[in-house]
C-alpha atoms as a PDB file:
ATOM      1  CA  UNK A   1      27.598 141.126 102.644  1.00  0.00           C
ATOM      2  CA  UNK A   2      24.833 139.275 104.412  1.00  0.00           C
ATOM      3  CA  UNK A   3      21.985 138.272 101.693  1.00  0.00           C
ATOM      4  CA  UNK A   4      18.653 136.865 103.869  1.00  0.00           C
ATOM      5  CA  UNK A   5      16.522 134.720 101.918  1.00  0.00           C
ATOM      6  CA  UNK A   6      12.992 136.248 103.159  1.00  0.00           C
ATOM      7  CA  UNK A   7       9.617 136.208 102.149  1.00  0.00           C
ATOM      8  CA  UNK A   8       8.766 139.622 103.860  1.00  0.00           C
ATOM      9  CA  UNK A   9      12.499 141.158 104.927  1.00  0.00           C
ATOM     10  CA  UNK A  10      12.054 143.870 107.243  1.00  0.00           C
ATOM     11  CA  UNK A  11      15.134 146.273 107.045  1.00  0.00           C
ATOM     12  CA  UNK A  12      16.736 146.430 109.881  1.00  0.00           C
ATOM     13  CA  UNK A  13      19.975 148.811 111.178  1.00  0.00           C
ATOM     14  CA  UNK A  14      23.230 147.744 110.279  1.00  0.00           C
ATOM     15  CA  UNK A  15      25.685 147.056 113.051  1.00  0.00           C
ATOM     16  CA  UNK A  16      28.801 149.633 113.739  1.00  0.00           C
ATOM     17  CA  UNK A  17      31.906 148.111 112.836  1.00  0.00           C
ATOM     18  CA  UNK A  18      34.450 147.899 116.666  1.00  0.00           C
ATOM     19  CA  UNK A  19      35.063 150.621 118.533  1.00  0.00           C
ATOM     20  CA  UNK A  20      31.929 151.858 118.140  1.00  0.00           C
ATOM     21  CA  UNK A  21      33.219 153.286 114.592  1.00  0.00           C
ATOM     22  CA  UNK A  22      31.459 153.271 111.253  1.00  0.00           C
ATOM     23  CA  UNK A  23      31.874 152.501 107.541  1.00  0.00           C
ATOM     24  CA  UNK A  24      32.182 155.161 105.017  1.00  0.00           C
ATOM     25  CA  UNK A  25      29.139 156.672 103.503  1.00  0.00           C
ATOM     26  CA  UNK A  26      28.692 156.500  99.676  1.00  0.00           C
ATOM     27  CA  UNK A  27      25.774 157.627  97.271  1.00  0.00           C
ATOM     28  CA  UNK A  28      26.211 157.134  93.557  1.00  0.00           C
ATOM     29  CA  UNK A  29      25.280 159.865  90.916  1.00  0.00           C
ATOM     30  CA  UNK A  30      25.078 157.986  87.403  1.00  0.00           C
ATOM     31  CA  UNK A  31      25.633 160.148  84.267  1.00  0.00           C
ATOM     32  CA  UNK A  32      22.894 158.699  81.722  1.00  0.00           C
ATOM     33  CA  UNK A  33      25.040 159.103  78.306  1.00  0.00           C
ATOM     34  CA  UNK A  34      28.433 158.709  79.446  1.00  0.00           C
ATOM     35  CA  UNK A  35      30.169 155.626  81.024  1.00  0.00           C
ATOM     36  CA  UNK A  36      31.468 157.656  84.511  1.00  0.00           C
ATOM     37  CA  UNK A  37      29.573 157.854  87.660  1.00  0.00           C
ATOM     38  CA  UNK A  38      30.646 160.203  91.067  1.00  0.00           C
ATOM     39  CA  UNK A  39      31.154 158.244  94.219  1.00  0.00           C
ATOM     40  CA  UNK A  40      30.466 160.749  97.083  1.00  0.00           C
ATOM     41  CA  UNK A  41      32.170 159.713  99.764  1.00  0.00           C
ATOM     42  CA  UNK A  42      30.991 161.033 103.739  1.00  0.00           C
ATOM     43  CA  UNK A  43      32.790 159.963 106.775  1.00  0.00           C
ATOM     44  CA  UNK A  44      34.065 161.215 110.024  1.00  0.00           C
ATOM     45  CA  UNK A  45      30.682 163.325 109.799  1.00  0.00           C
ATOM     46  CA  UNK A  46      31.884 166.573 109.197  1.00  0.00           C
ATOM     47  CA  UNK A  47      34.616 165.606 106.039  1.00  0.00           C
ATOM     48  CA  UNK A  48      33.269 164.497 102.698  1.00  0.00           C
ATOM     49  CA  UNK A  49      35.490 164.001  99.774  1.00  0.00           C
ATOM     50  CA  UNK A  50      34.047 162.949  95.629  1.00  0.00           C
ATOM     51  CA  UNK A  51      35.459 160.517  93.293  1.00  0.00           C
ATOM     52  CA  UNK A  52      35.242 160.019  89.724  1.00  0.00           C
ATOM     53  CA  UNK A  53      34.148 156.472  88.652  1.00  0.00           C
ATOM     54  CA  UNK A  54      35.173 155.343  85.538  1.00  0.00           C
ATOM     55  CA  UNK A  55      33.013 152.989  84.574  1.00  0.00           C
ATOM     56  CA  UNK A  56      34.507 151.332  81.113  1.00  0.00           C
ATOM     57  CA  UNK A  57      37.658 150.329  83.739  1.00  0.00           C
ATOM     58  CA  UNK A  58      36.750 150.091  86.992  1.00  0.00           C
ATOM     59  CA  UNK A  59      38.738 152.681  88.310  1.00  0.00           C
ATOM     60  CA  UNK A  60      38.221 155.672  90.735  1.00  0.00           C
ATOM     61  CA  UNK A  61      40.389 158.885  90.690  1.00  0.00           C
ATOM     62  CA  UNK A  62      39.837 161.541  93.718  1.00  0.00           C
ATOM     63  CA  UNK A  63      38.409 164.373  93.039  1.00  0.00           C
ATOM     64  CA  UNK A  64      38.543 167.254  96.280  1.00  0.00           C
ATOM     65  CA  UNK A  65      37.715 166.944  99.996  1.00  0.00           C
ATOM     66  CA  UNK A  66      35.627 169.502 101.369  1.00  0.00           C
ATOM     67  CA  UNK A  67      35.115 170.399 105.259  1.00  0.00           C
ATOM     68  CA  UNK A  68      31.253 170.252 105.271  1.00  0.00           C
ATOM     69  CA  UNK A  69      28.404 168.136 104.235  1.00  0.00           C
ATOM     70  CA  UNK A  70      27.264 167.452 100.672  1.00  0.00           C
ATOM     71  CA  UNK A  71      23.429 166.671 100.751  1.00  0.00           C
ATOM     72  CA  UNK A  72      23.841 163.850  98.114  1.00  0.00           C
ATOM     73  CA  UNK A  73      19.904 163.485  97.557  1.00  0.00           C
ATOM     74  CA  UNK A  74      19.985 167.417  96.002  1.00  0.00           C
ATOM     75  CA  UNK A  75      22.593 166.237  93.956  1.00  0.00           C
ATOM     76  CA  UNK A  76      23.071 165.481  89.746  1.00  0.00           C
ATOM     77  CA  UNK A  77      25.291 164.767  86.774  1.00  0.00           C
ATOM     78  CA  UNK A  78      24.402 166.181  83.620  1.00  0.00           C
ATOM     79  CA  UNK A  79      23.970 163.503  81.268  1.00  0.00           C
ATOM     80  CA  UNK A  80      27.543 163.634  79.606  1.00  0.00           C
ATOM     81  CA  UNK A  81      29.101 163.400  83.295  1.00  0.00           C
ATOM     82  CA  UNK A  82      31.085 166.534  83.013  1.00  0.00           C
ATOM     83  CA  UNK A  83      29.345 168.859  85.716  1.00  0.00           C
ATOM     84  CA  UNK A  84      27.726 168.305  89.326  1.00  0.00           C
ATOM     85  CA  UNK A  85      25.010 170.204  90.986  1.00  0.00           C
ATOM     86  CA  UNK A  86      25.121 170.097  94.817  1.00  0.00           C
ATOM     87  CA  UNK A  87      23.991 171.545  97.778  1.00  0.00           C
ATOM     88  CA  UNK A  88      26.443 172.045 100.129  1.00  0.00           C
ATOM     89  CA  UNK A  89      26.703 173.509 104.156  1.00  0.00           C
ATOM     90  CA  UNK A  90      29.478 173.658 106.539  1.00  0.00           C
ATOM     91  CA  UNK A  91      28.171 176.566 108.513  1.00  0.00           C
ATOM     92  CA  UNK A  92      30.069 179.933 108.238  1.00  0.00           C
ATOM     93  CA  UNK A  93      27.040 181.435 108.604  1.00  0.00           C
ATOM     94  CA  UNK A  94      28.858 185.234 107.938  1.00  0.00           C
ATOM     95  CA  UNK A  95      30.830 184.177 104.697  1.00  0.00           C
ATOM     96  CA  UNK A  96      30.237 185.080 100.878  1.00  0.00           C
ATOM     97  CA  UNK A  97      28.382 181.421 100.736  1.00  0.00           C
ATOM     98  CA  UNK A  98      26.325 182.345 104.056  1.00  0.00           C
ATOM     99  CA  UNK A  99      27.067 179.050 105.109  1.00  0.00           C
ATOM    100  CA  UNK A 100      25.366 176.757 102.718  1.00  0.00           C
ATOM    101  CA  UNK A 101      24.863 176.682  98.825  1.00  0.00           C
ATOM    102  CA  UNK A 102      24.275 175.822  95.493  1.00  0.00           C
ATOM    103  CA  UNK A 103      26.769 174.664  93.239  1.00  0.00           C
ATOM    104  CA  UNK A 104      27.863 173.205  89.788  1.00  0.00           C
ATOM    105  CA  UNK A 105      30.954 172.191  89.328  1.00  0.00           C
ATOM    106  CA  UNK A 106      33.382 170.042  86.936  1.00  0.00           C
ATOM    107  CA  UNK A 107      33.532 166.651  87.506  1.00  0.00           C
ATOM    108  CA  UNK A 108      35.153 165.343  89.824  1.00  0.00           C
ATOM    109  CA  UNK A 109      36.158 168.403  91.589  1.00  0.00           C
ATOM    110  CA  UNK A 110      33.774 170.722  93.935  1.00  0.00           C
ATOM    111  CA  UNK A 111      34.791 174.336  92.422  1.00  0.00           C
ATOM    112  CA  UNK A 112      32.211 175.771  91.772  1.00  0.00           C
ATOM    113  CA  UNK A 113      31.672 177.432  88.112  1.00  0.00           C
ATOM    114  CA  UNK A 114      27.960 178.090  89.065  1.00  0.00           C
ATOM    115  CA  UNK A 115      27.420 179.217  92.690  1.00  0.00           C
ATOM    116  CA  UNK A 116      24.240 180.644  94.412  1.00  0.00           C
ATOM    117  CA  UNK A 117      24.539 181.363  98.488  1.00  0.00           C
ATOM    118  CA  UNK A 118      21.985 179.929 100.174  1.00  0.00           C
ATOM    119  CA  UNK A 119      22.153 180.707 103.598  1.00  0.00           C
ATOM    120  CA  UNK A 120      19.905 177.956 104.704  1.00  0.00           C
ATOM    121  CA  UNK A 121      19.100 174.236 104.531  1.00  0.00           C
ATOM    122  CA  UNK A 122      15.769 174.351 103.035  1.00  0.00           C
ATOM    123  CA  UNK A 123      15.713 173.904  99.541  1.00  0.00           C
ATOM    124  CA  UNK A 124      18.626 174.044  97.254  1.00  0.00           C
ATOM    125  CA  UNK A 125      20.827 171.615  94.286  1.00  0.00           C
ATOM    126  CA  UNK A 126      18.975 170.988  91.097  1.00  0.00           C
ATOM    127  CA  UNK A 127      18.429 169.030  88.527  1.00  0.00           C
ATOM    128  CA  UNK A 128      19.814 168.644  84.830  1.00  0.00           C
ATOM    129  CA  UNK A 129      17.609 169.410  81.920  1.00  0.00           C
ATOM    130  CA  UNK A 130      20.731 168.543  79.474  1.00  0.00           C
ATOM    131  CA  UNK A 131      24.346 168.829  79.068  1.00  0.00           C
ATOM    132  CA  UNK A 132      24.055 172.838  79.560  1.00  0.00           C
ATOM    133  CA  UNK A 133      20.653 173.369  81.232  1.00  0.00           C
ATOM    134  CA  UNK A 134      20.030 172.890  85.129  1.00  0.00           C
ATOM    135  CA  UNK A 135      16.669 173.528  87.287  1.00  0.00           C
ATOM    136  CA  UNK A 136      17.339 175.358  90.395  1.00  0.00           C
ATOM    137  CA  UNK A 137      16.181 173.516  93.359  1.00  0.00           C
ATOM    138  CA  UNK A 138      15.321 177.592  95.225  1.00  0.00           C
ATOM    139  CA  UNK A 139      12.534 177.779  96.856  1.00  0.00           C
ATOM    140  CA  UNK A 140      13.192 181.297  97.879  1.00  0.00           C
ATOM    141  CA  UNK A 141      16.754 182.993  98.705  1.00  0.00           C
ATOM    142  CA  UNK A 142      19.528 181.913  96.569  1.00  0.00           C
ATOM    143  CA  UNK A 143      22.060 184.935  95.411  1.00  0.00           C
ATOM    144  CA  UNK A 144      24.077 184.060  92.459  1.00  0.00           C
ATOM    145  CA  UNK A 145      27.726 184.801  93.013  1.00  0.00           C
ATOM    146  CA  UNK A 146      29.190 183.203  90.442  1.00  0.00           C
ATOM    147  CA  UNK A 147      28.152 182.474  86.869  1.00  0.00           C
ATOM    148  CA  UNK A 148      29.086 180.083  83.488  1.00  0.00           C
ATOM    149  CA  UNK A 149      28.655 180.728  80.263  1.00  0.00           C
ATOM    150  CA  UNK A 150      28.468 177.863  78.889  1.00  0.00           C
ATOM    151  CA  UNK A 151      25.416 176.878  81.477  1.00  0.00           C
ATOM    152  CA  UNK A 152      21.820 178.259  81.761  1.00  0.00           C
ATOM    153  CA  UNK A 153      19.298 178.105  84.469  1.00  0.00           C
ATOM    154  CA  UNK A 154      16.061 177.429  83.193  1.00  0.00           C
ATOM    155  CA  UNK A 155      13.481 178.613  85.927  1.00  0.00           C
ATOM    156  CA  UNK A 156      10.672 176.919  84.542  1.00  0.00           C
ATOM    157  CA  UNK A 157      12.051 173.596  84.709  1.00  0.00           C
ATOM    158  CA  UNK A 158      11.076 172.278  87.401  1.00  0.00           C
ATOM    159  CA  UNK A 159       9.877 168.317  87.929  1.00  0.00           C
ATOM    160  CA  UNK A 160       6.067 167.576  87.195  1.00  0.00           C
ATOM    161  CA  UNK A 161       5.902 166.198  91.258  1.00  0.00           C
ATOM    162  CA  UNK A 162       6.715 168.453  94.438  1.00  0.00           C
ATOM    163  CA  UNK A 163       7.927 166.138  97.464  1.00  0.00           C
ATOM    164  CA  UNK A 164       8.665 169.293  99.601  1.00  0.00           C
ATOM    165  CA  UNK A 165      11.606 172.027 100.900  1.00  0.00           C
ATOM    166  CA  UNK A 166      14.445 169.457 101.353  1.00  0.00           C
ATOM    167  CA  UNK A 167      16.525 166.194  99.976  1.00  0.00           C
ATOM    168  CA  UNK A 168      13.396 164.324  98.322  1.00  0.00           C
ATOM    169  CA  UNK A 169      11.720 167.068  95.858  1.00  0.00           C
ATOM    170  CA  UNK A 170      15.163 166.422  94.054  1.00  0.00           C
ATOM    171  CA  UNK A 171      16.098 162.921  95.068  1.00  0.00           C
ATOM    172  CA  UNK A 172      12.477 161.357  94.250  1.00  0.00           C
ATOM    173  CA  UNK A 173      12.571 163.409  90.855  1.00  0.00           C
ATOM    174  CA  UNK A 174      15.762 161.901  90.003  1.00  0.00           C
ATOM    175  CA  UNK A 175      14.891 158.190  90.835  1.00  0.00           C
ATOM    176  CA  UNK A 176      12.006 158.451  88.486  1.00  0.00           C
ATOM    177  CA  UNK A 177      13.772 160.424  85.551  1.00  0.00           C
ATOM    178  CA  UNK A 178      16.442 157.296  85.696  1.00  0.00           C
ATOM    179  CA  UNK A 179      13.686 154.757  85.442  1.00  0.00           C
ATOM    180  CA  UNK A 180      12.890 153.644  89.125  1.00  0.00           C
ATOM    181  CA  UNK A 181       9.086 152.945  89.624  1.00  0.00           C
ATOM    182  CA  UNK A 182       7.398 155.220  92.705  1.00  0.00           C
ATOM    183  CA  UNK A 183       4.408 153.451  94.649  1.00  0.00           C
ATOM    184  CA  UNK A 184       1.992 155.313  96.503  1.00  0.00           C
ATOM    185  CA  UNK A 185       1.479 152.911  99.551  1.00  0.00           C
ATOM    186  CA  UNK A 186       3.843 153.333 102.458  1.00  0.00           C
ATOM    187  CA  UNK A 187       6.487 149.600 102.835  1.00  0.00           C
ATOM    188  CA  UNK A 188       7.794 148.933 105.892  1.00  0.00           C
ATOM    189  CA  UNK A 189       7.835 152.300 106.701  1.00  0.00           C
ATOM    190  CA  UNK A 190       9.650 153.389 103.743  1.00  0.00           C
ATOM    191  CA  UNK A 191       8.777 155.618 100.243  1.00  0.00           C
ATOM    192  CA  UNK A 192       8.952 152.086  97.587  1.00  0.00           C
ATOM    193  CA  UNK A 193      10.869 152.931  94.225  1.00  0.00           C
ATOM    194  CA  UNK A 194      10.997 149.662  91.858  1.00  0.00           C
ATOM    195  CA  UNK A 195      12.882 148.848  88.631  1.00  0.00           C
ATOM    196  CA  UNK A 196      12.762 145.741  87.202  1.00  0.00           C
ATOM    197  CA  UNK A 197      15.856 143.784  85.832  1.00  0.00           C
ATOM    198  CA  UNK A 198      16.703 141.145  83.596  1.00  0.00           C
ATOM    199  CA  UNK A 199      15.867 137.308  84.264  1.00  0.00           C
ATOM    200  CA  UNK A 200      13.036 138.525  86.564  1.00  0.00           C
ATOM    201  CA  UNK A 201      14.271 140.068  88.872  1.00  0.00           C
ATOM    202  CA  UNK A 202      13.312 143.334  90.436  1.00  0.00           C
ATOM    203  CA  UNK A 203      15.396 146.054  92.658  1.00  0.00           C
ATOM    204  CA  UNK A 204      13.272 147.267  95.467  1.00  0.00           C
ATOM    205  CA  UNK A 205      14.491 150.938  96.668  1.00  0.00           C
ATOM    206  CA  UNK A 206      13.257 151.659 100.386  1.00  0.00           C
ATOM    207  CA  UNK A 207      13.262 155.428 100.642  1.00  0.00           C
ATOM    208  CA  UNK A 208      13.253 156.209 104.478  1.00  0.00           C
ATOM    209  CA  UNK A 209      12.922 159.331 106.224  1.00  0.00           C
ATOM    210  CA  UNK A 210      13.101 160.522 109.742  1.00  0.00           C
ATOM    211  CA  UNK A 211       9.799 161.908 109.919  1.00  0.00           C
ATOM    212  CA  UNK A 212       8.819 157.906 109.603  1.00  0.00           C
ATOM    213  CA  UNK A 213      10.955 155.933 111.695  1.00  0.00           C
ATOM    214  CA  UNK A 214      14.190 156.686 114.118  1.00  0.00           C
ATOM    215  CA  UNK A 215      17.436 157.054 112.061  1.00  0.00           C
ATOM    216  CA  UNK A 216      20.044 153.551 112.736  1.00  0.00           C
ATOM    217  CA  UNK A 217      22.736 154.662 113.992  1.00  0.00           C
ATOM    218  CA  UNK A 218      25.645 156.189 111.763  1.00  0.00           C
ATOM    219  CA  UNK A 219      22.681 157.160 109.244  1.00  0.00           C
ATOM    220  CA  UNK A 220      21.498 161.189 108.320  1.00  0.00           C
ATOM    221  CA  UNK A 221      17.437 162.396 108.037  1.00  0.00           C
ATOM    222  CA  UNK A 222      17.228 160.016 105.088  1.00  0.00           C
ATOM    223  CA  UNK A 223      18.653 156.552 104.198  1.00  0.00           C
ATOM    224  CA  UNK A 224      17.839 153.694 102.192  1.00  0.00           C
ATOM    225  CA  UNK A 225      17.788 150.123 102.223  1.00  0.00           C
ATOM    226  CA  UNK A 226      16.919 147.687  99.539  1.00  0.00           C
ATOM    227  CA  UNK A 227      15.773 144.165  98.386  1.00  0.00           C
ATOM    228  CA  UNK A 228      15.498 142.037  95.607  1.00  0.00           C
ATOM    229  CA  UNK A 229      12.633 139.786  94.317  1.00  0.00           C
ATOM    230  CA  UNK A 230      13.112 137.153  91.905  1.00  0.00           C
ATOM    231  CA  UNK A 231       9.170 137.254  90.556  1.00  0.00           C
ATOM    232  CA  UNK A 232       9.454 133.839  88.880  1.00  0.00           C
ATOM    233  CA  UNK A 233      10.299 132.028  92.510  1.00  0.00           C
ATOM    234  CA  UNK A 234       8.656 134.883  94.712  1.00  0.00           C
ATOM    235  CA  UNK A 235      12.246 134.652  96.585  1.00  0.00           C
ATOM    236  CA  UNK A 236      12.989 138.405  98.540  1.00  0.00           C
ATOM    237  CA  UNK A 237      16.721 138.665  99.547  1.00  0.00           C
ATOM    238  CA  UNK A 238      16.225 141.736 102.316  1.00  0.00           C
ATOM    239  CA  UNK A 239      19.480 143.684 101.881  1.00  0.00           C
ATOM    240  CA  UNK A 240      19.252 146.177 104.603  1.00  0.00           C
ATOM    241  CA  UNK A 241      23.122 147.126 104.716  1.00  0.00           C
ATOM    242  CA  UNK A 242      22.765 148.602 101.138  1.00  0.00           C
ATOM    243  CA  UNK A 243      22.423 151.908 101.033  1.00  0.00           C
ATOM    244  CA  UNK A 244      22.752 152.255  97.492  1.00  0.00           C
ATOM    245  CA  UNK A 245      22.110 149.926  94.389  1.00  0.00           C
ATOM    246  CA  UNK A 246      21.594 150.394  90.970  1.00  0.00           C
ATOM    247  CA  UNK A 247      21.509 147.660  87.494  1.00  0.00           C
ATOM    248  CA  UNK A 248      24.713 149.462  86.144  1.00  0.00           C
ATOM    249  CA  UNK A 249      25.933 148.553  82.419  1.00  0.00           C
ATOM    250  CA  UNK A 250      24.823 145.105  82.645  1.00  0.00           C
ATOM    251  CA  UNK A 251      25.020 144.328  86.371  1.00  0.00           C
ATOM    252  CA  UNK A 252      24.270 145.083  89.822  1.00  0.00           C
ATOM    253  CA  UNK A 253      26.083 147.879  91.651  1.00  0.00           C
ATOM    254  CA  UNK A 254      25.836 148.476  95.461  1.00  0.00           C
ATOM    255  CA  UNK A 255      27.516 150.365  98.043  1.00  0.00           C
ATOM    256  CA  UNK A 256      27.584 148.297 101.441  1.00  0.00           C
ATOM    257  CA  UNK A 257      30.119 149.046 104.433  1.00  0.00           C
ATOM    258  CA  UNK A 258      32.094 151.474 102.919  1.00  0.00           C
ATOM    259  CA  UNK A 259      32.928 149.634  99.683  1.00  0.00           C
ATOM    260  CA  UNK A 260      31.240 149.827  95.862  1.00  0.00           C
ATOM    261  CA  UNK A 261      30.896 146.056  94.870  1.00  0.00           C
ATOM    262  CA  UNK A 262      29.573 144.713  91.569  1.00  0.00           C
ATOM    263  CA  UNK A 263      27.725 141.244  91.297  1.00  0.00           C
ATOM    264  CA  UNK A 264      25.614 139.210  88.499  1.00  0.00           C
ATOM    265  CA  UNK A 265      21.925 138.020  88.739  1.00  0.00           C
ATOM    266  CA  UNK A 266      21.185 134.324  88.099  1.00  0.00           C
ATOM    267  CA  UNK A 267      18.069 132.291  88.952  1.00  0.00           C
ATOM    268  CA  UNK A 268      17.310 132.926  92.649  1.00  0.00           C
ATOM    269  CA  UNK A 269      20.527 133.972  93.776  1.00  0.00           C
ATOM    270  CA  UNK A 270      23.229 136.265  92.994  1.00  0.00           C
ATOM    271  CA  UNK A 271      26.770 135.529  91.395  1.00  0.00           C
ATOM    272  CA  UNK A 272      30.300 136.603  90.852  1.00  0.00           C
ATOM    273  CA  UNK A 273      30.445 139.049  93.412  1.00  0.00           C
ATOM    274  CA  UNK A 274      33.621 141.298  93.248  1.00  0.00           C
ATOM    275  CA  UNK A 275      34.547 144.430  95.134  1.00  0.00           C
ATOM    276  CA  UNK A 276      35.173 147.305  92.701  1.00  0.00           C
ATOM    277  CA  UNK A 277      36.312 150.089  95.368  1.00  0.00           C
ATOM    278  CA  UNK A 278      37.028 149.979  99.058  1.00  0.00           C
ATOM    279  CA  UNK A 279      36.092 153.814  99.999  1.00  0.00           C
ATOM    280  CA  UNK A 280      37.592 152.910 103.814  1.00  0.00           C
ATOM    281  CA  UNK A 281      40.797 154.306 105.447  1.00  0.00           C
ATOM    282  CA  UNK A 282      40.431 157.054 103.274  1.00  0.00           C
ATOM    283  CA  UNK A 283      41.805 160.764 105.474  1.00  0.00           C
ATOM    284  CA  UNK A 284      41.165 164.122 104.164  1.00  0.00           C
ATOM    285  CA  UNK A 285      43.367 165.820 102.001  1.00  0.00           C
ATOM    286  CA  UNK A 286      43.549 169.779 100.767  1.00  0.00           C
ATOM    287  CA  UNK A 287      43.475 169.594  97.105  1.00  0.00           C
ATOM    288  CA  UNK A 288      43.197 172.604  94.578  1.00  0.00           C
ATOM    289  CA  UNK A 289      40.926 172.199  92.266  1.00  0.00           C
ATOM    290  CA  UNK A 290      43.257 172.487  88.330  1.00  0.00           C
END
């Protein structure tokens, strides 16, 4: 990890590792009353595989690989961490999914016990409302296929903001359910999303898109990068290479080349640094769902 000590840290690209190859890519889900999280895991582009964080231990158990892509921004965990929404496409355009699609499933695996084709990538994943109530991310043209009991679709739940047909009308909703702080003003070319910490720090979330500035390479449509201000000192450490963070059960939690690393905040500087989970190396693997 390379921490710059910068008054006005402009993110910049991170650099592909030799041979022109990358790191894995991970985004976090958090469930908000349980102590598990679900690492999704991306890399070669076209395999993506989840992982159930256990967050009391430290430890990681795979869940199922799936030939595909998992748009992690139209993602969720219900609050008790026992079902994921996602929105899912690997292009067989002429099967019962048409190709992409809404689904919940049971953590960590990606059977679905909810499913909706899609058929398209505009739209789709959801939010949870509670344990057993979701918001449909539709738009228009989802088909249910498959249905749960013990889950209901609420149709009128959707967020109070609208950020349009794709990965932010779910991913910005999300941030600011789970506390994060949305500015209005455009930084450095990114959406900002702040939460403050303990002993004054704050996590700076830089939301880019596409639309806004050319993708680094190795990055999708939308990435992040972050930064952290200590507001007693003014001190910005510009963490571009993060590209996801979050003040997890007492400490920061960030995601940078490939591995999930944990650290503690002191005055001005961070501290005991330790890698939780190196997500690297890792090859897919056909597993059935239990």
């Amino acid at each position: 990890m390379s921490v710059n000590n910068n008054k006005s840290g402009t993110a910049k690209p991170m650099p592909p590792l030799e041979h022109g190859k990358f790191p894995a890519r991970l985004h976090v889900l958090l469930a908000r009353n349980a102590k598990v999280g679900l690492v999704i895991r991306r890399g070669p582009s076209k395999s993506v595989c989840t992982m159930l964080w256990n967050r009391d231990r430290d430890t990681f158990k795979l869940g199922q690989w799936m030939r595909g892509r998992i748009y992690e921004r139209r993602c969720d965990l219900s609050p008790d961490g026992k079902h994921l929404i996602y929105f899912a496409m690997n292009g067989r355009w002429e099967s019962e999914t048409k190709g992409a699609w809404t689904a919940i499933s049971r953590v960590p695996c990606l059977k679905a016990v909810n499913l909706f084709a899609k058929g398209d990538c505009w739209h789709g994943g959801g939010l949870f409302l509670s344990d057993k109530e979701f918001w449909l991310n539709d738009g228009h043209g989802h088909v249910e296929l498959k249905k749960a009991n013990q889950l209901r679709r609420n149709v009128n739940g959707q967020p109070p903001d609208y950020f349009g047909g794709e990965c932010l009308n779910v991913y910005y909703n999300r941030l600011k359910r789970d506390g994060w702080v949305m500015h209005g003003k455009e930084y450095q070319g990114a959406t900002l999303f702040e939460k403050k910490l303990p002993k004054s720090w704050q996590l700076r979330k830089l939301a880019f898109a596409e639309s806004t500035i050319g993708a680094p390479p190795g990055h999708g449509c939308y990435w992040d990068a972050h930064e952290l201000r200590h507001e007693s000192t003014d001190t910005i450490l510009a963490l571009p290479e993060w590209e996801w963070a979050d003040y997890v059960d007492g400490r920061l939690v960030f995601a940078v080349e490939g591995q999930l690393r944990a650290a503690q905040l002191g005055r001005g500087k961070l501290s005991s640094e330790k890698l939780l989970h190196d997500f690297n190396g890792m090859k897919f693997e056909a597993i059935a769902a239990p």
